[in-house]
PDB file of N, CA and C in Angstrom:
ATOM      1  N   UNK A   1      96.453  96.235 166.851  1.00  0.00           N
ATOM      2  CA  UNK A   1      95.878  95.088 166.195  1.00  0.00           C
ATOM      3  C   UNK A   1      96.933  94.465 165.284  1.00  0.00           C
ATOM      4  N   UNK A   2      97.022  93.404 165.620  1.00  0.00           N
ATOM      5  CA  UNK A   2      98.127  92.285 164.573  1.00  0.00           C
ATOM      6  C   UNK A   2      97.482  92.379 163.068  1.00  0.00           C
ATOM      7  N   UNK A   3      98.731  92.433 161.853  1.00  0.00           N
ATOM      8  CA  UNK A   3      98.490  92.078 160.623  1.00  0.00           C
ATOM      9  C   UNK A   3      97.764  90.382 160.753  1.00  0.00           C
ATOM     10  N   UNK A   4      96.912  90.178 159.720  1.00  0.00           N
ATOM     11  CA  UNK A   4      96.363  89.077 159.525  1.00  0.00           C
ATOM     12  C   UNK A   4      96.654  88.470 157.583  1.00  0.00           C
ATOM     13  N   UNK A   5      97.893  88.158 158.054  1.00  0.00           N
ATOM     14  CA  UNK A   5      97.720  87.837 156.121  1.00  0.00           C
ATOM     15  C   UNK A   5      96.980  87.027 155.481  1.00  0.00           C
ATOM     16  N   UNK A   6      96.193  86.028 156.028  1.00  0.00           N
ATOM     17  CA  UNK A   6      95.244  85.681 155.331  1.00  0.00           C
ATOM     18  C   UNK A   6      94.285  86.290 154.952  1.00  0.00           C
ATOM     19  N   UNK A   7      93.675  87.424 155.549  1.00  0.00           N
ATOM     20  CA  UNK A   7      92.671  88.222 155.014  1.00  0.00           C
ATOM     21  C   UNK A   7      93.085  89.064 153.712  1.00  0.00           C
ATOM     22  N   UNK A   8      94.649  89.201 153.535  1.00  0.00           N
ATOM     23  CA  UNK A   8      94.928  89.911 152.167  1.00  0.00           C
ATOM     24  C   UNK A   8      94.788  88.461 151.090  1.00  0.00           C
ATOM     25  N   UNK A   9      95.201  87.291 151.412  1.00  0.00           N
ATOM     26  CA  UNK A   9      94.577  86.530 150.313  1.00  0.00           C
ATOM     27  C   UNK A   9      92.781  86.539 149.893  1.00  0.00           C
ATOM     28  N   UNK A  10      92.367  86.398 151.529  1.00  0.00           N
ATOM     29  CA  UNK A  10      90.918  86.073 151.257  1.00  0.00           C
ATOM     30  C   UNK A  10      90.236  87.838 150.446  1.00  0.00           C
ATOM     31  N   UNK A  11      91.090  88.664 150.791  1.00  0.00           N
ATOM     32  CA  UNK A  11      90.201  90.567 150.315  1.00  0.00           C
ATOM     33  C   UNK A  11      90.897  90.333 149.081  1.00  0.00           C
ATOM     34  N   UNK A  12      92.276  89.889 148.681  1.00  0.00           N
ATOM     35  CA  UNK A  12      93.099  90.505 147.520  1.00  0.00           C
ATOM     36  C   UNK A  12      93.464  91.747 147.286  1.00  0.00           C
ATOM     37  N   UNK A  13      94.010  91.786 148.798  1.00  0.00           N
ATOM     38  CA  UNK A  13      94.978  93.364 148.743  1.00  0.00           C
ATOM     39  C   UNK A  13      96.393  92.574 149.601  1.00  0.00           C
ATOM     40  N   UNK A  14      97.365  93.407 149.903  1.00  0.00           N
ATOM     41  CA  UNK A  14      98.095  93.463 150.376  1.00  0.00           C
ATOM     42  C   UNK A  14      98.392  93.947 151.743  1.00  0.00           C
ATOM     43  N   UNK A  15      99.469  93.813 152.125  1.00  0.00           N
ATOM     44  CA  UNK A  15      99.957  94.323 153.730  1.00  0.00           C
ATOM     45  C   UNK A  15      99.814  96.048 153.704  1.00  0.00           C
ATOM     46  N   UNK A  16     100.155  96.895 152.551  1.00  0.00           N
ATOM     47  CA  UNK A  16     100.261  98.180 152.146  1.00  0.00           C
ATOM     48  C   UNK A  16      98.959  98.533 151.590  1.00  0.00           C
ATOM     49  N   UNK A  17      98.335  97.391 151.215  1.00  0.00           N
ATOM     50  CA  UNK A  17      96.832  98.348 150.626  1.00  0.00           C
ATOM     51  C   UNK A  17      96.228  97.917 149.322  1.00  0.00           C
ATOM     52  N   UNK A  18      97.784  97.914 148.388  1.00  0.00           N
ATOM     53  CA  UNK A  18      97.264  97.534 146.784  1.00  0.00           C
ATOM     54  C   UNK A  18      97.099  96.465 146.826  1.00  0.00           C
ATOM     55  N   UNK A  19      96.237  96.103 145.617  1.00  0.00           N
ATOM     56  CA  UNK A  19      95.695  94.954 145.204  1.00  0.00           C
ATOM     57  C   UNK A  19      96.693  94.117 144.855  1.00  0.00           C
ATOM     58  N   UNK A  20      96.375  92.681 144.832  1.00  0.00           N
ATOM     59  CA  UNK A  20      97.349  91.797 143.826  1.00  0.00           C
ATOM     60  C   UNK A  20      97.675  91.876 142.815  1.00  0.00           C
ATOM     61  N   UNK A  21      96.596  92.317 142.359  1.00  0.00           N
ATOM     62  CA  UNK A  21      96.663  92.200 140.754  1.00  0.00           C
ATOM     63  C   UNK A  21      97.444  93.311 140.487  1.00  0.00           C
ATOM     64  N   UNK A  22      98.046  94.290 141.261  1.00  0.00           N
ATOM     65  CA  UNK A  22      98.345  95.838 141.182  1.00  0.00           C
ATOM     66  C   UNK A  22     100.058  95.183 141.221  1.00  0.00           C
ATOM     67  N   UNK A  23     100.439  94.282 142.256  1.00  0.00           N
ATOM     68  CA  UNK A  23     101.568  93.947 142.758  1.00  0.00           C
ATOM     69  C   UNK A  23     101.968  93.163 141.560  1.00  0.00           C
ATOM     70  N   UNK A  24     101.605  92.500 141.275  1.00  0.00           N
ATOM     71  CA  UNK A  24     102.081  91.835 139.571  1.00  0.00           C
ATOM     72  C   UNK A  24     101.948  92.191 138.563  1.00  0.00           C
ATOM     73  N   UNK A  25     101.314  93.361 138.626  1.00  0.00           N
ATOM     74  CA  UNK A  25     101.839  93.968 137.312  1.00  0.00           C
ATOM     75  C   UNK A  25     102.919  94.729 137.516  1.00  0.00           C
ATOM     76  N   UNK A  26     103.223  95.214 138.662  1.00  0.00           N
ATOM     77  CA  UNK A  26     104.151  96.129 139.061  1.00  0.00           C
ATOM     78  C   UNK A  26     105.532  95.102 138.585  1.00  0.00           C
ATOM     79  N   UNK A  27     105.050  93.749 139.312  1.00  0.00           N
ATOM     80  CA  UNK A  27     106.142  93.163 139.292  1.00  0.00           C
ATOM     81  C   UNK A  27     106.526  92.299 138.111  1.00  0.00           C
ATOM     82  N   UNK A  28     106.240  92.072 137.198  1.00  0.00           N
ATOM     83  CA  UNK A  28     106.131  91.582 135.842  1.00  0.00           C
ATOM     84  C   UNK A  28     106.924  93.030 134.622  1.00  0.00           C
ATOM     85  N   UNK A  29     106.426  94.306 134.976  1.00  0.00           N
ATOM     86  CA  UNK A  29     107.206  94.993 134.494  1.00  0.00           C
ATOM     87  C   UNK A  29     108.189  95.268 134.878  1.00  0.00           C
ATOM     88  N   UNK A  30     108.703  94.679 136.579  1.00  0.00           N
ATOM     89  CA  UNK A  30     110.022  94.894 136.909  1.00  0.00           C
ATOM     90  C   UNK A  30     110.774  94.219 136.316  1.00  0.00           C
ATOM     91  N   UNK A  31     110.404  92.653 135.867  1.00  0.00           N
ATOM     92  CA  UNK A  31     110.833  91.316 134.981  1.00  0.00           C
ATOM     93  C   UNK A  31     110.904  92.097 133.761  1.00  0.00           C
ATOM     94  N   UNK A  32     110.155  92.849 132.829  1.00  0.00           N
ATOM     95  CA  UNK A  32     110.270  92.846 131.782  1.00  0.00           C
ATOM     96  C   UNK A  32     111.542  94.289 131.716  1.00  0.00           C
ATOM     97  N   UNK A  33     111.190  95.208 132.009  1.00  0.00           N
ATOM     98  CA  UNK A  33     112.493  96.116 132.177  1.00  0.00           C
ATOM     99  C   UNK A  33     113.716  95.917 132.352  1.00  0.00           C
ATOM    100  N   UNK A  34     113.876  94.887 133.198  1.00  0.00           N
ATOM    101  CA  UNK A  34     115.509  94.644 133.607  1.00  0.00           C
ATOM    102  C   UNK A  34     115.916  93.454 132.223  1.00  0.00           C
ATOM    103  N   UNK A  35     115.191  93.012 131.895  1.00  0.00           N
ATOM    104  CA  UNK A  35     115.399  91.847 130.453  1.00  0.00           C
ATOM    105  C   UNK A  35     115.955  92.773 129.536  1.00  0.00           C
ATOM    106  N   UNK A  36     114.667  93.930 129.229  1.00  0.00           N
ATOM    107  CA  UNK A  36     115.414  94.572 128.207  1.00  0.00           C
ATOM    108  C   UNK A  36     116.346  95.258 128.250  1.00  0.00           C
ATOM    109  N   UNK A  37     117.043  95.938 129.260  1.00  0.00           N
ATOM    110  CA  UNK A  37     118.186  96.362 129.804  1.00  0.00           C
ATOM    111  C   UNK A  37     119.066  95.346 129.473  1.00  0.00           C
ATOM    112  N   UNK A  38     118.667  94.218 130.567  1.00  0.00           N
ATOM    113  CA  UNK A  38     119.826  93.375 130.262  1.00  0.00           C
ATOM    114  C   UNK A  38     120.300  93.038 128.769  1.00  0.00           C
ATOM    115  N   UNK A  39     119.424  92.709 127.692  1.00  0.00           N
ATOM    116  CA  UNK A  39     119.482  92.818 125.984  1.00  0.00           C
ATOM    117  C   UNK A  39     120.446  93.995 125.522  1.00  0.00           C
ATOM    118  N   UNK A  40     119.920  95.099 126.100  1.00  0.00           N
ATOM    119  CA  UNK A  40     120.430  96.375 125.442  1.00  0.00           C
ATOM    120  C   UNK A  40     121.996  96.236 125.550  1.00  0.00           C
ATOM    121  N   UNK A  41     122.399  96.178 127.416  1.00  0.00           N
ATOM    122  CA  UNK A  41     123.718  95.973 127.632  1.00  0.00           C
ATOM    123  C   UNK A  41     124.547  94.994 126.865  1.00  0.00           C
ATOM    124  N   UNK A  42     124.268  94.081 126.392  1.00  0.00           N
ATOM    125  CA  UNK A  42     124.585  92.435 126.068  1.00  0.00           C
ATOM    126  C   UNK A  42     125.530  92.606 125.068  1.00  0.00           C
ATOM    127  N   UNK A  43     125.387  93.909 123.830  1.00  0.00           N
ATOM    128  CA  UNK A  43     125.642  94.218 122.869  1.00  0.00           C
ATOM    129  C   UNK A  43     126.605  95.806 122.808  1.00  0.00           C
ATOM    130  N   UNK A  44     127.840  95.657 121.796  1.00  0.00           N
ATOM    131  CA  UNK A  44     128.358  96.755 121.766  1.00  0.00           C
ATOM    132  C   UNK A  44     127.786  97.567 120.992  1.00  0.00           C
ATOM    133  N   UNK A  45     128.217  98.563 120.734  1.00  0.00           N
ATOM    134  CA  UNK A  45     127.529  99.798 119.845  1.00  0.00           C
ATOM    135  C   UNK A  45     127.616  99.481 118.394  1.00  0.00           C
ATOM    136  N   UNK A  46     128.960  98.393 118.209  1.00  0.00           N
ATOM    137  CA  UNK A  46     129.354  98.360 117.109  1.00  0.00           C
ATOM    138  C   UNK A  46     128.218  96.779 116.629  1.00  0.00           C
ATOM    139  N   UNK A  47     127.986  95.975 117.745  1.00  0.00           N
ATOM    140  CA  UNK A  47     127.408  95.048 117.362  1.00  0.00           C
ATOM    141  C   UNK A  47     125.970  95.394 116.666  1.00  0.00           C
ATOM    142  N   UNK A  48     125.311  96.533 117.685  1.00  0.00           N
ATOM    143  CA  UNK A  48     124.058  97.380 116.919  1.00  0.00           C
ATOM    144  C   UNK A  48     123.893  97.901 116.007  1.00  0.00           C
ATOM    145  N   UNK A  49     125.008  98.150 115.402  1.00  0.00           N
ATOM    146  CA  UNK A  49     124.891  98.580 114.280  1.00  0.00           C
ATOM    147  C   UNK A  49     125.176  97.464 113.165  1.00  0.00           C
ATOM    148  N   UNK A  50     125.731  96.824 113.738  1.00  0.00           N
ATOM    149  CA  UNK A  50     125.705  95.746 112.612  1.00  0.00           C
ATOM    150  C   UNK A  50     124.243  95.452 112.523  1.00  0.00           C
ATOM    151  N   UNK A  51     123.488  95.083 113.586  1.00  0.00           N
ATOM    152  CA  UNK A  51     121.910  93.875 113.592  1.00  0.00           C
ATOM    153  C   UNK A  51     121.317  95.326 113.105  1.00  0.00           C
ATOM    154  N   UNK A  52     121.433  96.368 113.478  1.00  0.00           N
ATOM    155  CA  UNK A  52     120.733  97.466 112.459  1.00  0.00           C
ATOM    156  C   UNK A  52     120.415  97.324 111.224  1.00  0.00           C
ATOM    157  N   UNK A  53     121.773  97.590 110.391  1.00  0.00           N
ATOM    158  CA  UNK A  53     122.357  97.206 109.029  1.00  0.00           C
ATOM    159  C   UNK A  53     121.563  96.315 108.699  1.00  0.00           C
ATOM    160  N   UNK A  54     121.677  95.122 109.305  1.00  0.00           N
ATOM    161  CA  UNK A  54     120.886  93.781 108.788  1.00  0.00           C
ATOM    162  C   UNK A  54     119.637  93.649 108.721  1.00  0.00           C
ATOM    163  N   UNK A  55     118.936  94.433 109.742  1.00  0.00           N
ATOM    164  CA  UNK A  55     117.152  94.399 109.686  1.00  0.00           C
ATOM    165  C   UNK A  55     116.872  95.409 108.756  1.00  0.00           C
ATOM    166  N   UNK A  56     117.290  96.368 108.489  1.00  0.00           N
ATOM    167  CA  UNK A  56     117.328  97.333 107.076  1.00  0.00           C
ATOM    168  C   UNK A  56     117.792  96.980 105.753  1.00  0.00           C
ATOM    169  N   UNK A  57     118.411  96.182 105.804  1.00  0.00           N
ATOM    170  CA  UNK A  57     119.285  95.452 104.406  1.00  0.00           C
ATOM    171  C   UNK A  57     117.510  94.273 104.238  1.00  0.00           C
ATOM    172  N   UNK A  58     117.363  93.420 105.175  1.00  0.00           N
ATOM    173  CA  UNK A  58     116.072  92.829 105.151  1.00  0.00           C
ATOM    174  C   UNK A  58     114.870  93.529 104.622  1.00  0.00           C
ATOM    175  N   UNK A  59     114.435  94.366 105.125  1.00  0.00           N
ATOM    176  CA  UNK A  59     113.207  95.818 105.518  1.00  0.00           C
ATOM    177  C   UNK A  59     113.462  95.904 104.033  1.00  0.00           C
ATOM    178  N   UNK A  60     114.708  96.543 103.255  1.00  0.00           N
ATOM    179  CA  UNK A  60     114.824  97.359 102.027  1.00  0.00           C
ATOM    180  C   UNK A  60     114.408  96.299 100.601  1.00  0.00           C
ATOM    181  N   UNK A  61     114.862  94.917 101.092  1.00  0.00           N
ATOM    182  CA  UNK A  61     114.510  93.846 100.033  1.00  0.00           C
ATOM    183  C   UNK A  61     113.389  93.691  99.746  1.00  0.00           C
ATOM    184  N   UNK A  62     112.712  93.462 101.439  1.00  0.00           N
ATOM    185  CA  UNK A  62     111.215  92.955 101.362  1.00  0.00           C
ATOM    186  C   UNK A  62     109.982  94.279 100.598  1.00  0.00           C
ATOM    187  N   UNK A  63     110.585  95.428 100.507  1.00  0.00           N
ATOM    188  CA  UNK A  63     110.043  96.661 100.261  1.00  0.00           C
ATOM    189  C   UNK A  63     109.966  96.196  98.657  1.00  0.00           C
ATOM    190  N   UNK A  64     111.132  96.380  98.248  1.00  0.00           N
ATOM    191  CA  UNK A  64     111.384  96.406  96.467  1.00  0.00           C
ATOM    192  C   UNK A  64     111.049  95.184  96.294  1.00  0.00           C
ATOM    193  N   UNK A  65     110.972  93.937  97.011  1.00  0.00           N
ATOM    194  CA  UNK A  65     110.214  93.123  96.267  1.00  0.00           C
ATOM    195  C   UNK A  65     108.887  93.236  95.981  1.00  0.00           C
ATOM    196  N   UNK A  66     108.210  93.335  97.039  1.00  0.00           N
ATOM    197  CA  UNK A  66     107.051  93.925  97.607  1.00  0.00           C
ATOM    198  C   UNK A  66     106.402  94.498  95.953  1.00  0.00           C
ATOM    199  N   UNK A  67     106.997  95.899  95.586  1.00  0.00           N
ATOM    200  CA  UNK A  67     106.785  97.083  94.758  1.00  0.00           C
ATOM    201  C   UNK A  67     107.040  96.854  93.236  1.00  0.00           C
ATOM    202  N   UNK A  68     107.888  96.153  93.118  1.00  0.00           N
ATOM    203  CA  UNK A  68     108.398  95.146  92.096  1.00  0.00           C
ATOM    204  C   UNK A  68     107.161  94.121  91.393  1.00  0.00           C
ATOM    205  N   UNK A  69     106.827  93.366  91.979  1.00  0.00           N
ATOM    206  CA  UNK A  69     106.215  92.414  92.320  1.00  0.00           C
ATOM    207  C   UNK A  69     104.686  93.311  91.954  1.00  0.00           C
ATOM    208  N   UNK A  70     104.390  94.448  92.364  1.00  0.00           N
ATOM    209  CA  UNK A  70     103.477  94.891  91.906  1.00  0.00           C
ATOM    210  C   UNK A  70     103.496  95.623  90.713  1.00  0.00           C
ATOM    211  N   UNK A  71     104.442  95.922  90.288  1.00  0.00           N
ATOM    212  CA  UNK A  71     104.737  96.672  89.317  1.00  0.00           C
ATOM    213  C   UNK A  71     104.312  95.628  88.046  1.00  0.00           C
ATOM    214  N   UNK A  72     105.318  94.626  88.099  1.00  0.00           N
ATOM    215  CA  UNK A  72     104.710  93.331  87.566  1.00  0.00           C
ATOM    216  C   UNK A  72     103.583  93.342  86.796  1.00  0.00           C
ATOM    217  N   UNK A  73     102.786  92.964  87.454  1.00  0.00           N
ATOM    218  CA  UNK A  73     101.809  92.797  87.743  1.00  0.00           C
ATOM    219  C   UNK A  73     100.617  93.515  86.940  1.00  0.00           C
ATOM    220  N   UNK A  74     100.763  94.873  87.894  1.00  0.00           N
ATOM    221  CA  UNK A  74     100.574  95.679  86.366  1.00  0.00           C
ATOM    222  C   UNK A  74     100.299  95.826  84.983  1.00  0.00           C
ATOM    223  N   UNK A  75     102.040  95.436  84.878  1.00  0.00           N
ATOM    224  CA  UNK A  75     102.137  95.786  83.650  1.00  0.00           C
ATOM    225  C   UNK A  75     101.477  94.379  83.028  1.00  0.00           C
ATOM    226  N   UNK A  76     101.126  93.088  83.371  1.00  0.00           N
ATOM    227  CA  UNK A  76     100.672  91.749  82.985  1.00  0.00           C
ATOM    228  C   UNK A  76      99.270  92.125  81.902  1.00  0.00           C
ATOM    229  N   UNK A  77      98.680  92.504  83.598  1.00  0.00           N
ATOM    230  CA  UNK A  77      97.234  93.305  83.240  1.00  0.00           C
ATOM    231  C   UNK A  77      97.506  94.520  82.050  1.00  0.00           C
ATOM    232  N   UNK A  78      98.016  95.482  81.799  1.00  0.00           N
ATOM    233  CA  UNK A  78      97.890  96.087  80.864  1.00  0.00           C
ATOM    234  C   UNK A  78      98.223  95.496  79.586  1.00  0.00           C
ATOM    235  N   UNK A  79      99.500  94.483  79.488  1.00  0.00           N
ATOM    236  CA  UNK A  79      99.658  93.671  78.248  1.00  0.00           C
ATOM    237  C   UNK A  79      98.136  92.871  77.865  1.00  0.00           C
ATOM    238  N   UNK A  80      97.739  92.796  79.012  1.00  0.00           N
ATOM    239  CA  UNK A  80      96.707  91.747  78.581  1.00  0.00           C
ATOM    240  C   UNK A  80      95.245  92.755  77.629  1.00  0.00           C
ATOM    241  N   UNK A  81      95.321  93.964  78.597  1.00  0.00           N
ATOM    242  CA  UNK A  81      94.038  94.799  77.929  1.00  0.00           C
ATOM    243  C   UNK A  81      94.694  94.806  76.177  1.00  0.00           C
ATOM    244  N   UNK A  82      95.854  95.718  76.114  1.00  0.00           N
ATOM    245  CA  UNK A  82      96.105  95.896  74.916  1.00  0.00           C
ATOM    246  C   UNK A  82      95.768  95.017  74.213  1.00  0.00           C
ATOM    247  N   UNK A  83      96.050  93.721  74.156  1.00  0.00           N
ATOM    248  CA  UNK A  83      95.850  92.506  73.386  1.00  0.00           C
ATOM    249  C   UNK A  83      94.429  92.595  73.279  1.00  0.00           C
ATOM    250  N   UNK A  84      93.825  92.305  74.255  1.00  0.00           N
ATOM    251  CA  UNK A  84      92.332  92.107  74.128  1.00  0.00           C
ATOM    252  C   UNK A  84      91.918  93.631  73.107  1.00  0.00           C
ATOM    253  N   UNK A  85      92.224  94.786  73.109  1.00  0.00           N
ATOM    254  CA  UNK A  85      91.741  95.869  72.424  1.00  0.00           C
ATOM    255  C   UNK A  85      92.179  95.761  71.341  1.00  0.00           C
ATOM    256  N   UNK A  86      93.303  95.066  70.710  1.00  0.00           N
ATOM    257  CA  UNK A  86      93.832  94.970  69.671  1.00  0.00           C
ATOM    258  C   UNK A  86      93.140  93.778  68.626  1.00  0.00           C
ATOM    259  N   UNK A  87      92.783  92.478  69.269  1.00  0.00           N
ATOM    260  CA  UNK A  87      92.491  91.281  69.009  1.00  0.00           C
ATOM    261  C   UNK A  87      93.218  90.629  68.643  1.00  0.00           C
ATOM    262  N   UNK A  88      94.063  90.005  69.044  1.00  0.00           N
ATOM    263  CA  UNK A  88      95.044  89.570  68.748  1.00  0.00           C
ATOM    264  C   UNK A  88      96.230  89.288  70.627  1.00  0.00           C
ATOM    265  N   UNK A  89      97.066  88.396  70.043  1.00  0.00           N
ATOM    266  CA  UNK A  89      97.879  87.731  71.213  1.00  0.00           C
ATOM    267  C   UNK A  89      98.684  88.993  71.302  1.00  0.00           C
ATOM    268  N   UNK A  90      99.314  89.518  70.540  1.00  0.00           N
ATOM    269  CA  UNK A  90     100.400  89.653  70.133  1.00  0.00           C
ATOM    270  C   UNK A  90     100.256  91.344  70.964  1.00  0.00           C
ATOM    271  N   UNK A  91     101.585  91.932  71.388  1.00  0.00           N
ATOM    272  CA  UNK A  91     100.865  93.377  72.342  1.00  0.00           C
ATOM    273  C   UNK A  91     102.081  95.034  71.651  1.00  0.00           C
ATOM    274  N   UNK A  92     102.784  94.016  70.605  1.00  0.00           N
ATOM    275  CA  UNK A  92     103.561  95.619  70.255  1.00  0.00           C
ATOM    276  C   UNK A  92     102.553  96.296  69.044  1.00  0.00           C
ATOM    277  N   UNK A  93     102.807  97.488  68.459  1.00  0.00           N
ATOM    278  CA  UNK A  93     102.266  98.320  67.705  1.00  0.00           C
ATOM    279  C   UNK A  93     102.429  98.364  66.535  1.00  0.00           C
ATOM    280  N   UNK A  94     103.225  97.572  66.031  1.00  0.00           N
ATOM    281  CA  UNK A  94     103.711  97.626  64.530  1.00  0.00           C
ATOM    282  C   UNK A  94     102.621  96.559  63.616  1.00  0.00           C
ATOM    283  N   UNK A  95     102.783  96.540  63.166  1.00  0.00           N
ATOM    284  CA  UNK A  95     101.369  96.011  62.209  1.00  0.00           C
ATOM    285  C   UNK A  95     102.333  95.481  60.954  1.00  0.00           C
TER     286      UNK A  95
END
């Protein structure tokens, strides 16, 4: 009996069996694998370590600002209780 390829459009399988939807994903991760390969290769060891360096030099700022920034903050709110417990603007201890 002759293959009939229209019946794999009209069923949505293939000449082998799998589905379409099976064949593009297969084949979409073949696209996406060889990209990132190709990325990986693109670059020397020494270049990786540079864009390393740099997304960590980034990462380490955004952290301490981040923590900073809350620390802040903090301490705003606690100047502010003292004052309010004290009555008065004013937030050191000396009288």
């Amino acid at each position: 009996m002759r293959h009939n390829p229209r019946l794999d459009i009209i069923c949505g399988t293939s000449s082998k069996g799998r589905s379409m939807a099976a064949q593009d994903k297969t084949g979409i991760a073949s696209y996406v694998g060889s990209g990132i390969a190709a990325l990986i290769g693109a670059m020397t060891v020494q270049e990786w370590a540079a864009v390393t360096g740099i997304v960590l030099g980034v990462g380490t700022f955004a952290v301490n600002w981040y923590y900073r920034r809350k620390s802040i903050q903090a301490q705003v709110v606690a100047d502010k209780a003292k004052a309010d417990y004290y009555g008065g603007s004013r937030c050191d201890d000396t009288n």
